[in-house]
Each structure stands twice: as C-alpha cells, then as structure tokens.
Protein backbone atom coordinates (compact mmCIF):
# COMPACT_ATOMS: atom_id res chain seq x y z
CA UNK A 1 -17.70 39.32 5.55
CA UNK A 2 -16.50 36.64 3.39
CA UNK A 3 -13.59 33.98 4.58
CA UNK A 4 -10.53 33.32 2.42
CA UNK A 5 -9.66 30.16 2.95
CA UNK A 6 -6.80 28.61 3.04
CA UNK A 7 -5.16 26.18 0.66
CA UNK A 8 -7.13 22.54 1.26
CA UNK A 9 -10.01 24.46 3.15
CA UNK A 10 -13.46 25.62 1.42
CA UNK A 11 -17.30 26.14 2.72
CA UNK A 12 -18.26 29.51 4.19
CA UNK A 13 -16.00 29.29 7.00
CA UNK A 14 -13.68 27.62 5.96
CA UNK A 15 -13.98 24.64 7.78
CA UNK A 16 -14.91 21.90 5.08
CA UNK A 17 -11.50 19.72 3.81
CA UNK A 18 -10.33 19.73 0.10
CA UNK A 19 -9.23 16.53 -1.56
CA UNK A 20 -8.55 16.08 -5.19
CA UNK A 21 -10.71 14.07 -7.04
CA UNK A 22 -13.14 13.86 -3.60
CA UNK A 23 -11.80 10.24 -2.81
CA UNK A 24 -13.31 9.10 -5.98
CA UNK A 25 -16.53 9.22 -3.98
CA UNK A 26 -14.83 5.72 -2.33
CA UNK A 27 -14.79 7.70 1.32
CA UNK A 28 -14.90 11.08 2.94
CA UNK A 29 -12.08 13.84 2.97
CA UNK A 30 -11.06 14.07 6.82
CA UNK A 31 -8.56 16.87 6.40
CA UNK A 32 -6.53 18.62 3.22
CA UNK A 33 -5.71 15.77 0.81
CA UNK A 34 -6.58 12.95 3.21
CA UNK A 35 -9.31 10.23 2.72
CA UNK A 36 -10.34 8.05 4.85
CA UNK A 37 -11.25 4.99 2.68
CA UNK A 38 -14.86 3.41 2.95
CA UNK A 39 -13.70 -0.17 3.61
CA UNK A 40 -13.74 -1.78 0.19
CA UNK A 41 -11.20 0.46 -0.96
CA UNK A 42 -7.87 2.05 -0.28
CA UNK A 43 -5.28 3.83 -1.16
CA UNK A 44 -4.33 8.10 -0.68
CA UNK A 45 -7.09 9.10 -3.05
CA UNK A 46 -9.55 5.90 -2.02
CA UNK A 47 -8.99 4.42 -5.77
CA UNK A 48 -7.69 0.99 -5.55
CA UNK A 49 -10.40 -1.98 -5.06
CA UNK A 50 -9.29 -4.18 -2.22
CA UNK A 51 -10.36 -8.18 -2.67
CA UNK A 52 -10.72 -10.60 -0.01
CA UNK A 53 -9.07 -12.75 0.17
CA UNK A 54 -7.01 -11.35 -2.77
CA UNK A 55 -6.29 -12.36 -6.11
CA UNK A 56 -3.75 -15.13 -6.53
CA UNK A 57 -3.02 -15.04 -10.29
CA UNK A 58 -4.82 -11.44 -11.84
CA UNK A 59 -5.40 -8.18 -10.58
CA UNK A 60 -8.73 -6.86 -7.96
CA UNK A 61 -10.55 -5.46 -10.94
CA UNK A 62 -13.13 -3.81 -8.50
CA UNK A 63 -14.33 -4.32 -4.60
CA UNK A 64 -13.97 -8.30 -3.99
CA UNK A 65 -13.84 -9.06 -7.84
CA UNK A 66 -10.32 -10.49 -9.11
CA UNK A 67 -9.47 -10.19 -13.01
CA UNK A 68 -7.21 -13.64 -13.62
CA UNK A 69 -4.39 -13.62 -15.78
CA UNK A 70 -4.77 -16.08 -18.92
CA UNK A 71 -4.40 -19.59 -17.45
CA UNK A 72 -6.26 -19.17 -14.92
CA UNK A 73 -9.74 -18.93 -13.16
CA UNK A 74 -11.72 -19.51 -10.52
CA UNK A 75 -13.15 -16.34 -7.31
CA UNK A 76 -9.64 -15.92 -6.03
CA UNK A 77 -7.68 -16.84 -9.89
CA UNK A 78 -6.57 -19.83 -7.76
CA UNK A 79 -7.73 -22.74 -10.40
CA UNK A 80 -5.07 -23.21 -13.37
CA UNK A 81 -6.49 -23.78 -16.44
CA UNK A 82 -6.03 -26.71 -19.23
CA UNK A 83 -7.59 -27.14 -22.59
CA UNK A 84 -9.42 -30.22 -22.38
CA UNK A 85 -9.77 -30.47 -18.59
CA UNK A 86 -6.61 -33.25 -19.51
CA UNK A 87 -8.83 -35.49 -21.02
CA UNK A 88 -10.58 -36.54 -17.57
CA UNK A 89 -7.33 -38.51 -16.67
CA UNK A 90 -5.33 -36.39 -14.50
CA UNK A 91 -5.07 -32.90 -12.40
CA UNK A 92 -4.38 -29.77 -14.25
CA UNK A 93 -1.16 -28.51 -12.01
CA UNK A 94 -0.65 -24.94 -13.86
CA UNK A 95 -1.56 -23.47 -16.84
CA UNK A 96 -1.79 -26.22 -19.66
CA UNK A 97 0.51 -28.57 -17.59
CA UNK A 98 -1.54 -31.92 -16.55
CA UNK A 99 -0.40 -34.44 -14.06
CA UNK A 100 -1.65 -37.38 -15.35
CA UNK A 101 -3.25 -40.38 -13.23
CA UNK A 102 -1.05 -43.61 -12.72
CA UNK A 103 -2.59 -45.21 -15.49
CA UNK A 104 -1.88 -42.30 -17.76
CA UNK A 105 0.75 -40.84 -20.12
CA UNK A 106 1.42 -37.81 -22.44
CA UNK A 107 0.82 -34.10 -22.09
C-alpha cells in the first residue's frame, strides 16, 4: 500500500525529512525543519554566509566575503578610508579623519 506520512516526513516510507526551502541547498535536512549547515553557512534554514574572521565595518555578503560600509575597505572592512590617502603626510584613523605626521597640519 501507500504510506501517509506524517507532517515533516515524505519518500515512500516515509522516512526522508522535510525542510522548507531544503536548507537553501547550504546543507542537508537531518529531521522535520532542521538543517544541519554545510560549514560556510548557518543559521535554521542554512541562509546566512558566515566570514572568517568576520566583517569589522559591513555585512558577510556571501561565504568569507565581507560587504564594507562606505568609509571603509580592505578583506575584513578593517582599513578606514580617506580621500586623498591624506596627502601622503599622515595615517588615515577613520573614515575621512587623518592624523597627520609631526611635521603636518590641517584636515
């Protein structure tokens, strides 16, 4: 005969886990409505990108990719950004904010 399932079972006999969405195809459904993440992503339905080491200043955009904010740059959105690189005569601190050398003064 033919097997009625229960909710969050399926296959002929029943014995094959239902998650929504299927993990996103990120990892496998272990039992009804619970993924077990492959390991660049996490998460109850395996949909969030996981960056490592993570993003200091944006967003993990996708598996060990960061999105920066504006201002800032670099792998990890670690680097702050300033037009002008400030002029070669100081350190760029944060976002448009130079520290200027000894020798040095304005913005």
């Amino acid at each position: 005969g033919v097997c009625q399932c229960y909710n969050g079972w399926s296959g002929d006999t029943c014995n094959v886990p239902v998650c929504t969405g299927n993990c996103n195809s990120n990892g496998n459904c272990v039992s009804p409505e619970n993924c077990y993440c492959n390991s660049e992503w996490t998460g109850p339905t395996c949909n969030i990108p996981i960056c490592n080491p993570s993003c200091s200043n944006g967003y993990c955009a996708s598996p060990g990719m960061c999105q920066c904010y504006n201002g800032w740059t670099g792998d990890t959105c670690n680097v702050p950004v300033c037009t002008g690189n400030c002029n070669s005569n100081g350190n760029c601190v944060s976002p448009e904010v130079c520290q200027c050398n000894s020798e040095w003064t304005g913005d």
